[in-house]
C-alpha atoms as a PDB file:
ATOM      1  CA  UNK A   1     -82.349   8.259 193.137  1.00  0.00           C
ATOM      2  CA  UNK A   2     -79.372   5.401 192.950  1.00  0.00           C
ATOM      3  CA  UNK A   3     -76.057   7.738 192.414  1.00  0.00           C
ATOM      4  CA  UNK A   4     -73.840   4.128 192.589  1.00  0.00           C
ATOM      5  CA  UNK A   5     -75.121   2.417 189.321  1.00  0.00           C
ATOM      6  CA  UNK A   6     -72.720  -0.471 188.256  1.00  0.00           C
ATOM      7  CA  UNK A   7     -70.514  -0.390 185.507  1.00  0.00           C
ATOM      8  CA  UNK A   8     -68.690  -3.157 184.136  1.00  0.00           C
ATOM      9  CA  UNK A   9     -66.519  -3.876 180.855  1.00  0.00           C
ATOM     10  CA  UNK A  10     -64.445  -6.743 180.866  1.00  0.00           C
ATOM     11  CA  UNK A  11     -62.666  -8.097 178.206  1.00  0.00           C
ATOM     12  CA  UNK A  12     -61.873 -12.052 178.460  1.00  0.00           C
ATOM     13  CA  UNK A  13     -59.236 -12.918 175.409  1.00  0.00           C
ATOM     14  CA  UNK A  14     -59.577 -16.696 176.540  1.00  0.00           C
ATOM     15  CA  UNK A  15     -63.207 -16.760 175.370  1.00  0.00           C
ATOM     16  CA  UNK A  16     -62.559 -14.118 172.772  1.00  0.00           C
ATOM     17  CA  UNK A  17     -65.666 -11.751 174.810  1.00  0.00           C
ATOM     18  CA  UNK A  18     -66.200  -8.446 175.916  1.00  0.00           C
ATOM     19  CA  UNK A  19     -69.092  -8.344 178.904  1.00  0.00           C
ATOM     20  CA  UNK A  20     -70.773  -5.444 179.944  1.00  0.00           C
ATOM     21  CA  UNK A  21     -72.972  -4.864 182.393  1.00  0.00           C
ATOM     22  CA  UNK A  22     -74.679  -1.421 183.259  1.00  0.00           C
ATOM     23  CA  UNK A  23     -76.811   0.285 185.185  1.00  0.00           C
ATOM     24  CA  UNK A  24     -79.816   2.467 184.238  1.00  0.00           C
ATOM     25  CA  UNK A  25     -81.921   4.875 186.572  1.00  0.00           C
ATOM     26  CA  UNK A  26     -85.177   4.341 184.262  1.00  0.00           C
ATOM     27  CA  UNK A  27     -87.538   1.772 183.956  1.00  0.00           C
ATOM     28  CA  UNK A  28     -87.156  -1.155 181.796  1.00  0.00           C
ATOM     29  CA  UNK A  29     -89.913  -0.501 179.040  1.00  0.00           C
ATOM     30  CA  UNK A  30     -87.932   2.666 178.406  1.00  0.00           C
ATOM     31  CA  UNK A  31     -84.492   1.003 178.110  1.00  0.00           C
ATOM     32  CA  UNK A  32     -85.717  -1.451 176.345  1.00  0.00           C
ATOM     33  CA  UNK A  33     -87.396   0.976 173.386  1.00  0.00           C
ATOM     34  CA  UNK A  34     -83.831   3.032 173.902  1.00  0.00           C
ATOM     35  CA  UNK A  35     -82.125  -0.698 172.639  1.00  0.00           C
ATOM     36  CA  UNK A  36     -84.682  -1.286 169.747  1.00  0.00           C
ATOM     37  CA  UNK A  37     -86.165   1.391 168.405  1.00  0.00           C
ATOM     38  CA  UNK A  38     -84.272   3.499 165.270  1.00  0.00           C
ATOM     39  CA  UNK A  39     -84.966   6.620 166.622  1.00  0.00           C
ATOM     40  CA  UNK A  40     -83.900   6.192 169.811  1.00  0.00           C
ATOM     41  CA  UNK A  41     -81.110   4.294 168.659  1.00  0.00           C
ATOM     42  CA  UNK A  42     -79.582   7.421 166.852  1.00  0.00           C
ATOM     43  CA  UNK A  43     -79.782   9.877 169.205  1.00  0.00           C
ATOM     44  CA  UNK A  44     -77.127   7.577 171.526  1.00  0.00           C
ATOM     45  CA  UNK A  45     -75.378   4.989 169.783  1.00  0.00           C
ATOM     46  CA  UNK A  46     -72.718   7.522 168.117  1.00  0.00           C
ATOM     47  CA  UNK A  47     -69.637   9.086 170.645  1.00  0.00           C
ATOM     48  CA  UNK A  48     -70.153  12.551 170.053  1.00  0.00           C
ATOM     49  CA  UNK A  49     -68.874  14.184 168.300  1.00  0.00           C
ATOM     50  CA  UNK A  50     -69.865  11.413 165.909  1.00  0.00           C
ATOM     51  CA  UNK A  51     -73.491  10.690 165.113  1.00  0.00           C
ATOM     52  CA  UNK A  52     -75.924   8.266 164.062  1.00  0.00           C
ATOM     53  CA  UNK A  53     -78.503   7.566 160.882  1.00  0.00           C
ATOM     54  CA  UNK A  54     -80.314   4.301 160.963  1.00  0.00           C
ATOM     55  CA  UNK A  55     -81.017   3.536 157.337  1.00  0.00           C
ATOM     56  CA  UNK A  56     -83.331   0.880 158.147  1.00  0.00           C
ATOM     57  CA  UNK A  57     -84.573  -1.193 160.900  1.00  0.00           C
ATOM     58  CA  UNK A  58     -86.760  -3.831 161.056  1.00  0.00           C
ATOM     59  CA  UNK A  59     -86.470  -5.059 164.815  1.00  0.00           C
ATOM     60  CA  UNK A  60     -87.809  -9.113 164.103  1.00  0.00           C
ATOM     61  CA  UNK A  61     -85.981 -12.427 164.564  1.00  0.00           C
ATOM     62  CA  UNK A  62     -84.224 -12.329 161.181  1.00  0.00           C
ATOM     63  CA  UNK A  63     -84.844  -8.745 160.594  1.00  0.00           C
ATOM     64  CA  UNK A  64     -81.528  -6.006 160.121  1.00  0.00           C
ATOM     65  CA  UNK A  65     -80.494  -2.931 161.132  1.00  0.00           C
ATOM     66  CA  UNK A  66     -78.370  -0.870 158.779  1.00  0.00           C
ATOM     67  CA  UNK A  67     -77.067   2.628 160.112  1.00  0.00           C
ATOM     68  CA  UNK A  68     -73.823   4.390 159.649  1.00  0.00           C
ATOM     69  CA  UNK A  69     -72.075   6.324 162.364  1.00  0.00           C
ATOM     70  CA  UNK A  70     -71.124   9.730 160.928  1.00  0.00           C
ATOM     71  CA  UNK A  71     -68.508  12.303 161.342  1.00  0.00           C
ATOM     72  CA  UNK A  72     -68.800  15.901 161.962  1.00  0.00           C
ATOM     73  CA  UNK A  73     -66.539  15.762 158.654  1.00  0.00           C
ATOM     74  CA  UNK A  74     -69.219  13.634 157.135  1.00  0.00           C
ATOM     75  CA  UNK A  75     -67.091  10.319 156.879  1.00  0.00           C
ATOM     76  CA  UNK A  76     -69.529   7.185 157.211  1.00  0.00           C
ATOM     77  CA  UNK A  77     -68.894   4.166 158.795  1.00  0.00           C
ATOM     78  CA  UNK A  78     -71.896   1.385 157.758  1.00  0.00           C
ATOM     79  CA  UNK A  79     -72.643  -1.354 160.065  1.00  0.00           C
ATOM     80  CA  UNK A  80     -75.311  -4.522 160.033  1.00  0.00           C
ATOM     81  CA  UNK A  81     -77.021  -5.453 162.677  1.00  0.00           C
ATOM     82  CA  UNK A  82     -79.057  -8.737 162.469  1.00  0.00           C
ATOM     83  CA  UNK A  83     -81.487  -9.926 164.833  1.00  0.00           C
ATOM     84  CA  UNK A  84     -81.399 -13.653 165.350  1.00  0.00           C
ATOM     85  CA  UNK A  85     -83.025 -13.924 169.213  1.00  0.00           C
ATOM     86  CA  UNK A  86     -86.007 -11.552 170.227  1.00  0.00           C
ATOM     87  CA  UNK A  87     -87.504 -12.323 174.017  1.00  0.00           C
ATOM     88  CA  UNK A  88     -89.964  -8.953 174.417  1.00  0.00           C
ATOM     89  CA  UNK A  89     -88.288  -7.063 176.933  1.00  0.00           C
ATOM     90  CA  UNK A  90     -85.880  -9.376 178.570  1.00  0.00           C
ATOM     91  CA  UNK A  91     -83.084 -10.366 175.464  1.00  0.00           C
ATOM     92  CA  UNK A  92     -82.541  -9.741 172.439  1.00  0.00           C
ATOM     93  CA  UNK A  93     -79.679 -11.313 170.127  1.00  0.00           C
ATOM     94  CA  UNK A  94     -77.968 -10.347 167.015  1.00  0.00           C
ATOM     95  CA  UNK A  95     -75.215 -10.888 164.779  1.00  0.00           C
ATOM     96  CA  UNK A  96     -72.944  -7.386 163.963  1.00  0.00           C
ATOM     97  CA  UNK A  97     -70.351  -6.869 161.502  1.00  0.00           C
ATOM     98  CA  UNK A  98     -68.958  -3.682 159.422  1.00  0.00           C
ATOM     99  CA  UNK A  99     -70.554  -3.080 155.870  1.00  0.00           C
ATOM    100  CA  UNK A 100     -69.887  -0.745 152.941  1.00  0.00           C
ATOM    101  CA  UNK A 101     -72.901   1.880 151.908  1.00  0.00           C
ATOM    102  CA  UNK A 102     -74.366  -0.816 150.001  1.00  0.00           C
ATOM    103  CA  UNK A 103     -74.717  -3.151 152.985  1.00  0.00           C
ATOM    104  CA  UNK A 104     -72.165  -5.811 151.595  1.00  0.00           C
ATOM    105  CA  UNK A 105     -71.062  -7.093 155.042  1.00  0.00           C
ATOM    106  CA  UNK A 106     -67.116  -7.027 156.094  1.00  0.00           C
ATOM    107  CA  UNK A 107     -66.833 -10.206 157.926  1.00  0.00           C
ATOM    108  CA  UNK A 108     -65.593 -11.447 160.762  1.00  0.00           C
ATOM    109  CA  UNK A 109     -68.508  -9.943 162.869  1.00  0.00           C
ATOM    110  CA  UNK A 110     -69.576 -10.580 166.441  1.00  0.00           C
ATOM    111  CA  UNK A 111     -72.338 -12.109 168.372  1.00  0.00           C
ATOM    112  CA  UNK A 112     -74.496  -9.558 170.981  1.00  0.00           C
ATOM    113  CA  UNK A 113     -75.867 -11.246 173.838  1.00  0.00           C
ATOM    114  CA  UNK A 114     -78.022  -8.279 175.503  1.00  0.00           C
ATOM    115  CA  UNK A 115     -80.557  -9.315 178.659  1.00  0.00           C
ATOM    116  CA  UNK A 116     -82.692  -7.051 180.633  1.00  0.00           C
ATOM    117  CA  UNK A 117     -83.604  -6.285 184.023  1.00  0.00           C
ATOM    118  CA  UNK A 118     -85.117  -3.927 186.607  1.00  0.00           C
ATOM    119  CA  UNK A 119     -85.081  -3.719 190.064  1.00  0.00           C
ATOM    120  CA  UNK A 120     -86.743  -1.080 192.290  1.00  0.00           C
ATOM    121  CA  UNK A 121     -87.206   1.615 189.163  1.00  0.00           C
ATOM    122  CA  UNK A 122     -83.232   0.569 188.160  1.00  0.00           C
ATOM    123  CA  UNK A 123     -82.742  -1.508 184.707  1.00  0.00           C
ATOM    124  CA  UNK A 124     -79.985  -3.679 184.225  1.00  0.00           C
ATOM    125  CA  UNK A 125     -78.617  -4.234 180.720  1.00  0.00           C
ATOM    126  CA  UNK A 126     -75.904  -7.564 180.469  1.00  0.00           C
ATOM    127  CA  UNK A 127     -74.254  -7.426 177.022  1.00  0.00           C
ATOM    128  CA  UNK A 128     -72.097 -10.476 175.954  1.00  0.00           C
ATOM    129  CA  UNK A 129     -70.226  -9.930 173.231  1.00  0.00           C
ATOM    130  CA  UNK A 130     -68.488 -12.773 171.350  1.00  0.00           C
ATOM    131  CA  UNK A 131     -65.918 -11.878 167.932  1.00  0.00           C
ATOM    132  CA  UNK A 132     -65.183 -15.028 165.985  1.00  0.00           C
ATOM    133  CA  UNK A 133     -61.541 -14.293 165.997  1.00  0.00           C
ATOM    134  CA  UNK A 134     -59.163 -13.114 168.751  1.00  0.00           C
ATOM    135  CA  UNK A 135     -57.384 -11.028 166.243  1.00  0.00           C
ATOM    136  CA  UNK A 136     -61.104  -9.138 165.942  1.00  0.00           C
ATOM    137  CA  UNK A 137     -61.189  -8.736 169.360  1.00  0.00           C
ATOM    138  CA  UNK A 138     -57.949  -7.375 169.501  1.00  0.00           C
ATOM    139  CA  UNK A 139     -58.802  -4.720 166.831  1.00  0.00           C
ATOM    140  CA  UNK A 140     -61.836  -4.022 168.309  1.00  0.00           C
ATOM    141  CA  UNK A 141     -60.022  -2.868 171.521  1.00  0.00           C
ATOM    142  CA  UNK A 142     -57.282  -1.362 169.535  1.00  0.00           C
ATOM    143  CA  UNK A 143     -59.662   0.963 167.937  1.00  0.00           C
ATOM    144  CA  UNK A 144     -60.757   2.091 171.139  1.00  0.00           C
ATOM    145  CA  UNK A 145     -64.274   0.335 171.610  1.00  0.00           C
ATOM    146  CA  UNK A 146     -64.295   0.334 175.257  1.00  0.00           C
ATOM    147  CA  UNK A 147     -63.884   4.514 174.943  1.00  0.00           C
ATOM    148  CA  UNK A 148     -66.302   5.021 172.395  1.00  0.00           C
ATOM    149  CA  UNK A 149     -69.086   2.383 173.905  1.00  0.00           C
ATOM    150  CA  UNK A 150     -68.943   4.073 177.233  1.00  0.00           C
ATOM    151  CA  UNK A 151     -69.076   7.507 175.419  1.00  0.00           C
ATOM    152  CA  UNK A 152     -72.407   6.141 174.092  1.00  0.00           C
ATOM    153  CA  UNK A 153     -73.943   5.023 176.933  1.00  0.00           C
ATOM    154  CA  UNK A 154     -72.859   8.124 178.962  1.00  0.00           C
ATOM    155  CA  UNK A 155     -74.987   9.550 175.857  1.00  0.00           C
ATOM    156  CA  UNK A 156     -78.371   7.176 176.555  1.00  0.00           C
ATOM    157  CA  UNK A 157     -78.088   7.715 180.361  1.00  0.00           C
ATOM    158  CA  UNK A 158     -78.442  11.608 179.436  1.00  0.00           C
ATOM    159  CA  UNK A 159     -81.123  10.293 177.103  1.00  0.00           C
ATOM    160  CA  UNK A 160     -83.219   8.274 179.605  1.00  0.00           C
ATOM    161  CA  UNK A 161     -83.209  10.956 181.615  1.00  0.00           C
ATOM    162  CA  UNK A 162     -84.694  13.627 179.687  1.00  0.00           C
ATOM    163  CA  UNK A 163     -87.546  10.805 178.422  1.00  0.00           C
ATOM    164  CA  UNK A 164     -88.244   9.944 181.759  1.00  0.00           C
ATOM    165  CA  UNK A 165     -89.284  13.777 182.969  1.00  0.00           C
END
């Protein structure tokens, strides 16, 4: 078992990205379902002790996800996810953005970039992330994003692990 798996979060204000790359001891088809499938998706995406309901998902080129990320208080934050690149098993694109519970979108949003990859039972995710605005960015950061995302994949590397026994 690889102890040493890469992690990677840079943020480049220049091209208004944050890039991610990361490290998985599973196999790809099981990363890959932990990236696209709702109910997967909620048992991760949240950092604790926040958590996540997918309202919908329909995981298609032009399809959406719409989930909220909860508090233990019950306070909902509503996001859109919308697919706009699908290569089975190897990339997947999507526009993101804030919403309000009826899925009225809070723009500016960003553009994910995620590509796959294993090597010798290890899975490589590479997530680009482009905000149409530095001052997005900026907030994004602010709010602590790079805190909370790592939170949530700590969560999915304790996930992979119990699907893979």
């Amino acid at each position: 078992m690889k102890n040493d798996l890469q992690f990677d979060f840079t943020v480049d204000k220049t091209t208004k990205t944050v890039i991610i790359n990361r490290e998985f001891n599973a196999e790809l088809p099981l990363v890959w379902d932990a990236f696209t499938k709702p109910e997967l998706l909620d048992q991760w995406v949240a950092p604790k002790p926040w958590s996540s309901k997918t309202k919908h998902m329909n995981f298609e080129v032009g399809g959406r996800r719409f989930y909220a990320m909860v508090s233990p208080e019950g306070l909902e934050r509503w996001a859109v996810q919308e697919y706009t690149s699908i290569t089975p098993k190897t990339n997947f694109k999507m526009f993101n953005t804030f919403a309000d519970q009826n899925e009225n979108r809070e723009l500016p949003g960003s553009n994910w970039d995620h590509s796959f990859s294993e090597q010798n039972g290890i899975t490589k995710v590479s997530i680009s992330i482009f905000n149409e605005s530095l001052e997005r960015l900026e907030k994004m950061i602010e709010m602590g994003f790079e805190q909370g995302f790592k939170m949530s994949i700590d969560n999915l590397d304790q996930l992979l692990k119990t699907l893979s026994k």
